[in-house]
N, C-alpha and C. Protein backbone atom coordinates (compact mmCIF):
# COMPACT_ATOMS: atom_id res chain seq x y z
N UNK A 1 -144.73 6.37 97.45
CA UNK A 1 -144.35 5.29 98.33
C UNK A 1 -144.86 3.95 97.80
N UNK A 2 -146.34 3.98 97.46
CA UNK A 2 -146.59 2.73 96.92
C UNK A 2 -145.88 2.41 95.24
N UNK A 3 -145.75 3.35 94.59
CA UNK A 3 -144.71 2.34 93.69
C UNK A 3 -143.52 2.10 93.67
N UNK A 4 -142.29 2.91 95.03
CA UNK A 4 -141.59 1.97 95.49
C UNK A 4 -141.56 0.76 96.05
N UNK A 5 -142.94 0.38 96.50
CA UNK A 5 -142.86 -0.79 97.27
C UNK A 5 -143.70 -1.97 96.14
N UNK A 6 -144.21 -1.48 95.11
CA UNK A 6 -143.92 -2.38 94.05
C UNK A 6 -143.02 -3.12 93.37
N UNK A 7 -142.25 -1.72 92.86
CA UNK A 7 -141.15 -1.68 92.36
C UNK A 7 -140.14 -2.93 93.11
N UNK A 8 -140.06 -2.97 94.34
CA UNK A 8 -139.65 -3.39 95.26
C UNK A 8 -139.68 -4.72 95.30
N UNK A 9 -141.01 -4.89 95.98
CA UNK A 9 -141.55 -6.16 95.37
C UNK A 9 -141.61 -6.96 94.19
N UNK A 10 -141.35 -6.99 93.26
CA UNK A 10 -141.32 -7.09 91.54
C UNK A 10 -139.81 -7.57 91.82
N UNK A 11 -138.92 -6.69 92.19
CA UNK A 11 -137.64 -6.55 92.33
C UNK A 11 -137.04 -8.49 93.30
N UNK A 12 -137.94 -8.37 94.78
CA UNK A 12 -137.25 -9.33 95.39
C UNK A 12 -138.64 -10.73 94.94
N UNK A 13 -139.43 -10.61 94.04
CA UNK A 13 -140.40 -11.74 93.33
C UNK A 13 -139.64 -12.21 92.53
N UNK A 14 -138.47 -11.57 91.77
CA UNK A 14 -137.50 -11.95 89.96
C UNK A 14 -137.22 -13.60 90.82
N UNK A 15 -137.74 -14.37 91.06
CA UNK A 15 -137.20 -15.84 91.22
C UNK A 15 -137.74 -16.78 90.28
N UNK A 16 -136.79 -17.88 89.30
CA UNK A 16 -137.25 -18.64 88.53
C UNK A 16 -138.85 -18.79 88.62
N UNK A 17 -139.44 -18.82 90.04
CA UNK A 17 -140.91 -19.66 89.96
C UNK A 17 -141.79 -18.31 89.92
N UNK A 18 -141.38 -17.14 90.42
CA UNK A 18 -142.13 -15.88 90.96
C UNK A 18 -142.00 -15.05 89.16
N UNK A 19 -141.51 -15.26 88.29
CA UNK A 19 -141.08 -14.18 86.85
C UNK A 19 -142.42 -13.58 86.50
N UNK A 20 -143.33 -14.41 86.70
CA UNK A 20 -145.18 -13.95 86.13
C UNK A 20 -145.11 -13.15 87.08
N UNK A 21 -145.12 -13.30 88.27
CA UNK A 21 -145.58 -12.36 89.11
C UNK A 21 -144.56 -10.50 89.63
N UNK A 22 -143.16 -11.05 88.88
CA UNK A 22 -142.53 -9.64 88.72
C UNK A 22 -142.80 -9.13 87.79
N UNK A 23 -143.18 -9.57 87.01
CA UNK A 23 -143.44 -9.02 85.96
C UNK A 23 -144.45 -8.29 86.21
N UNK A 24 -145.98 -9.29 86.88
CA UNK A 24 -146.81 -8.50 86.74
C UNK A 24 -146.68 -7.02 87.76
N UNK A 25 -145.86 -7.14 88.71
CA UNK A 25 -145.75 -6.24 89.61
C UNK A 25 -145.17 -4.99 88.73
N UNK A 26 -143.92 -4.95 87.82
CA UNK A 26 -143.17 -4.09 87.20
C UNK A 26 -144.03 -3.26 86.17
N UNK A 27 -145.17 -3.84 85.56
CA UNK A 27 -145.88 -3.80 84.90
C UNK A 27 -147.14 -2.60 85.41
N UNK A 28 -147.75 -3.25 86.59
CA UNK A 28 -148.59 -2.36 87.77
C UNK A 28 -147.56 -1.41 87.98
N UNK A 29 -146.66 -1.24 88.70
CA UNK A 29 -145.41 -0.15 88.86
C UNK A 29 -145.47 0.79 87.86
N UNK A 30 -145.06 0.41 86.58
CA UNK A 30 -144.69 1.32 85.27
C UNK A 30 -146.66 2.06 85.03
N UNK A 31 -147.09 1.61 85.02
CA UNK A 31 -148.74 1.97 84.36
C UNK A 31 -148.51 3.01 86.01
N UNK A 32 -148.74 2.80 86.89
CA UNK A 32 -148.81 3.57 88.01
C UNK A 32 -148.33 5.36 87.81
N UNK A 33 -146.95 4.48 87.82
CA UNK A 33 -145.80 5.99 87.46
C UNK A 33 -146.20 6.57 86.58
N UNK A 34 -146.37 6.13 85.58
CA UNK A 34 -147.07 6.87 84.06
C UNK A 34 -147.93 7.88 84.97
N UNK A 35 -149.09 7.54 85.51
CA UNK A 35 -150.05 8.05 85.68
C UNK A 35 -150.14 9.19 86.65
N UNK A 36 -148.90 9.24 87.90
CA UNK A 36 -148.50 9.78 88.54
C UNK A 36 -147.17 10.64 88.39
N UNK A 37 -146.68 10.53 86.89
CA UNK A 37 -145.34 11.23 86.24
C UNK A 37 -144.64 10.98 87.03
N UNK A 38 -144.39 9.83 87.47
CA UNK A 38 -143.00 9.55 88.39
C UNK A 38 -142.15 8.83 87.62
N UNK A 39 -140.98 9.73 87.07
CA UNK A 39 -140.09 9.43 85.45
C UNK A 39 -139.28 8.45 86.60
N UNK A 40 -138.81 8.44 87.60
CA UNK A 40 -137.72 7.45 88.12
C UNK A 40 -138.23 6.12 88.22
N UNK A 41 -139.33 6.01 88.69
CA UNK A 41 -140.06 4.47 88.75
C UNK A 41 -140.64 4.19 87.19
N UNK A 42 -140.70 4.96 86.82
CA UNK A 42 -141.40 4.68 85.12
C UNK A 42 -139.93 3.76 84.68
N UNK A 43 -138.59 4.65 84.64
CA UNK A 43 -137.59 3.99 84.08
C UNK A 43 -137.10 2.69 85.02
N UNK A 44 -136.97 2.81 85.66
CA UNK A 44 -136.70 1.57 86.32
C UNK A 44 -137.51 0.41 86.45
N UNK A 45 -139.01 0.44 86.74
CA UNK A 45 -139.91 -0.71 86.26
C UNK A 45 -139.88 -0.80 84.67
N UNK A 46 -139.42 -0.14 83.80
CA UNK A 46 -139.57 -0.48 82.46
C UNK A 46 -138.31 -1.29 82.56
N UNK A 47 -137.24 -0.77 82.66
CA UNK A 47 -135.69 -1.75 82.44
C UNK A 47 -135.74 -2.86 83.15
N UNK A 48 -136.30 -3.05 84.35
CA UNK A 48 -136.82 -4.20 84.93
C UNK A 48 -137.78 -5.23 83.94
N UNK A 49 -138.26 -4.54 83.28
CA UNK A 49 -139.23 -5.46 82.83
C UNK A 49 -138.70 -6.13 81.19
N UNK A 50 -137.66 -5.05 81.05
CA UNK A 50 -136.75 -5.32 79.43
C UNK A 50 -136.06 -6.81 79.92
N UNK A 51 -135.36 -6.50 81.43
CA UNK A 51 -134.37 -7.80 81.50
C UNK A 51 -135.16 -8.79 81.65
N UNK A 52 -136.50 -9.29 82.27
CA UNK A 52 -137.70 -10.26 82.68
C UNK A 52 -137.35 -10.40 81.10
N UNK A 53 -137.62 -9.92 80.06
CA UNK A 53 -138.05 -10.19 78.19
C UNK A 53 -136.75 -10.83 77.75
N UNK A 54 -135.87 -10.36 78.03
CA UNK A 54 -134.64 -10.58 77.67
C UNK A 54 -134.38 -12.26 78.01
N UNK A 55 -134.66 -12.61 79.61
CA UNK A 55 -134.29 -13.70 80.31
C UNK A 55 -135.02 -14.94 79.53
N UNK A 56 -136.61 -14.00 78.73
CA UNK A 56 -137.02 -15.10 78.14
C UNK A 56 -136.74 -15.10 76.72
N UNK A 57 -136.29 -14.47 76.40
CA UNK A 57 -135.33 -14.33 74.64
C UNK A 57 -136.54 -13.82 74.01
N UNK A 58 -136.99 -12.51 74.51
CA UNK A 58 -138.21 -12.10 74.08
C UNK A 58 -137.57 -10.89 73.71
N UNK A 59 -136.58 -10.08 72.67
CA UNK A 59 -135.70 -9.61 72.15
C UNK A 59 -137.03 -8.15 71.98
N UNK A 60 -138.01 -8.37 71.52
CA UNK A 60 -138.75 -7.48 70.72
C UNK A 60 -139.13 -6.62 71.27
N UNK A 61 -139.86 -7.50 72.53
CA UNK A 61 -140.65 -7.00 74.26
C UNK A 61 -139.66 -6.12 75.00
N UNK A 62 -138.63 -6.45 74.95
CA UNK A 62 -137.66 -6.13 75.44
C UNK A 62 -136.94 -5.09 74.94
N UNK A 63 -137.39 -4.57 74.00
CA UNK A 63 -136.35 -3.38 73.10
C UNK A 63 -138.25 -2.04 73.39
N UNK A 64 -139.00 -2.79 73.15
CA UNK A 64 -139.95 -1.71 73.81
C UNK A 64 -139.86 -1.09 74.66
N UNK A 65 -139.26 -2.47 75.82
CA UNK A 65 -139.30 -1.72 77.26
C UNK A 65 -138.39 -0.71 77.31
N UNK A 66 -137.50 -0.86 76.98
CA UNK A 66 -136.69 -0.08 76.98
C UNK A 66 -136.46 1.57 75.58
N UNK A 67 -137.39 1.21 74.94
CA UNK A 67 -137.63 2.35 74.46
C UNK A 67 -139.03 3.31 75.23
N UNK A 68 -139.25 2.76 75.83
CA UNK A 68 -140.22 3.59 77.09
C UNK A 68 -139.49 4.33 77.97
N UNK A 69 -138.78 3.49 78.49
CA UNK A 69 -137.72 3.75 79.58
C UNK A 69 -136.64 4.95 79.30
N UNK A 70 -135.86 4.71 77.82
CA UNK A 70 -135.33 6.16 77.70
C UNK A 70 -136.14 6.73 77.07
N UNK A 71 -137.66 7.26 76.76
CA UNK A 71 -138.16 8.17 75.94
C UNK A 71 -138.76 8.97 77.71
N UNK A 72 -138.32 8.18 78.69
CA UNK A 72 -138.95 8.58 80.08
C UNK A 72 -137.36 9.49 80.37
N UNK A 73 -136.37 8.91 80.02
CA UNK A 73 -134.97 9.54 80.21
C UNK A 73 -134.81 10.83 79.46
N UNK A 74 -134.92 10.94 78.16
CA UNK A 74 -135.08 12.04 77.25
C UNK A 74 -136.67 13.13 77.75
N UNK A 75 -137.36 12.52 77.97
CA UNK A 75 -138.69 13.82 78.33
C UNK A 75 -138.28 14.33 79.41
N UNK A 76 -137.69 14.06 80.51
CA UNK A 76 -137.57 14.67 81.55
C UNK A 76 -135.85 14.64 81.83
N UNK A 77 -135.58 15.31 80.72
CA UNK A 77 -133.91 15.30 80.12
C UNK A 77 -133.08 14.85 81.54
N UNK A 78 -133.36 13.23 81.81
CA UNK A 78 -132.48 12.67 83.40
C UNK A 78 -131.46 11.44 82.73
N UNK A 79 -130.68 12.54 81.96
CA UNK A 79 -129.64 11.52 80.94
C UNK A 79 -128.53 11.19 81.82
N UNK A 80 -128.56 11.43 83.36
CA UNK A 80 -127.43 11.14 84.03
C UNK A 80 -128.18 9.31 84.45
N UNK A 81 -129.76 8.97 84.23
CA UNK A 81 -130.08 7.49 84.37
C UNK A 81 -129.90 6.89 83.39
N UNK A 82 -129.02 7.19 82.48
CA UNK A 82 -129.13 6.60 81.22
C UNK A 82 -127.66 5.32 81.40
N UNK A 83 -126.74 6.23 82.63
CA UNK A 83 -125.46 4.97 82.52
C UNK A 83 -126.20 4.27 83.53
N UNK A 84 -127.11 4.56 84.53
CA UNK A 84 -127.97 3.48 85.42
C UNK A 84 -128.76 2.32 84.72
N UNK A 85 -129.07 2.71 83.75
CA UNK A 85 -129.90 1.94 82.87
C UNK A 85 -129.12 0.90 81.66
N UNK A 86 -127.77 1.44 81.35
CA UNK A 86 -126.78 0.61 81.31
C UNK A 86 -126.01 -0.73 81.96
N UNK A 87 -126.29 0.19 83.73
CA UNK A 87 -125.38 -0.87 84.05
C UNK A 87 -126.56 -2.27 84.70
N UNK A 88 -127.75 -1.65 84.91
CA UNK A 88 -128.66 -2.76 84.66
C UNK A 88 -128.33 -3.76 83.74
N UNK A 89 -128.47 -3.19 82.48
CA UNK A 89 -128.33 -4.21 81.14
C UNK A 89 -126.92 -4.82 81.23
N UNK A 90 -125.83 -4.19 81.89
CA UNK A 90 -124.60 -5.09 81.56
C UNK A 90 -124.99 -6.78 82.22
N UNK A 91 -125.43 -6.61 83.55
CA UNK A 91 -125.93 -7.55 83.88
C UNK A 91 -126.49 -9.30 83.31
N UNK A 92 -127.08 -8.46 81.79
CA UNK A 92 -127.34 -9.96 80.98
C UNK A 92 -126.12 -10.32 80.65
């Protein structure tokens, strides 16, 4: 419950002035899940946190996140989040 309501939070913080602070939330979120093997919030605070990298043309940060995110898709073979994690990214 509490790293949906990170997740969450992080989620309705993404405002031009709030980006430090989704971030830092997506960030707390992803380290959380890790720790608690929760592969759905792991991938989703990571792709969250690819587009935050992305928004700042942080190309590099952003290809990490997202190699976290599907190595979280592939370990816990949930390749049906993989077009979820797509249609995130169509978004940029």
């Amino acid at each position: 419950m509490l790293l949906a309501l990170l997740v969450q939070f992080g989620g309705s913080a993404a405002h031009p002035k709030d980006v430090d602070r989704a971030g830092a939330m997506f960030a707390e979120s992803s380290a959380a899940a890790a720790m608690y093997a929760n592969a759905d919030m792991r991938i989703l605070s990571e792709s969250e946190l690819a587009l935050l990298a992305m928004d700042r043309g942080r190309w590099t940060e952003a290809a990490e996140h997202l190699d976290v995110a599907l190595a979280a898709i592939d370990e816990h073979r949930m390749y049906d989040y993989l077009a979820g994690l797509l249609a995130v990214l169509d978004h940029v």
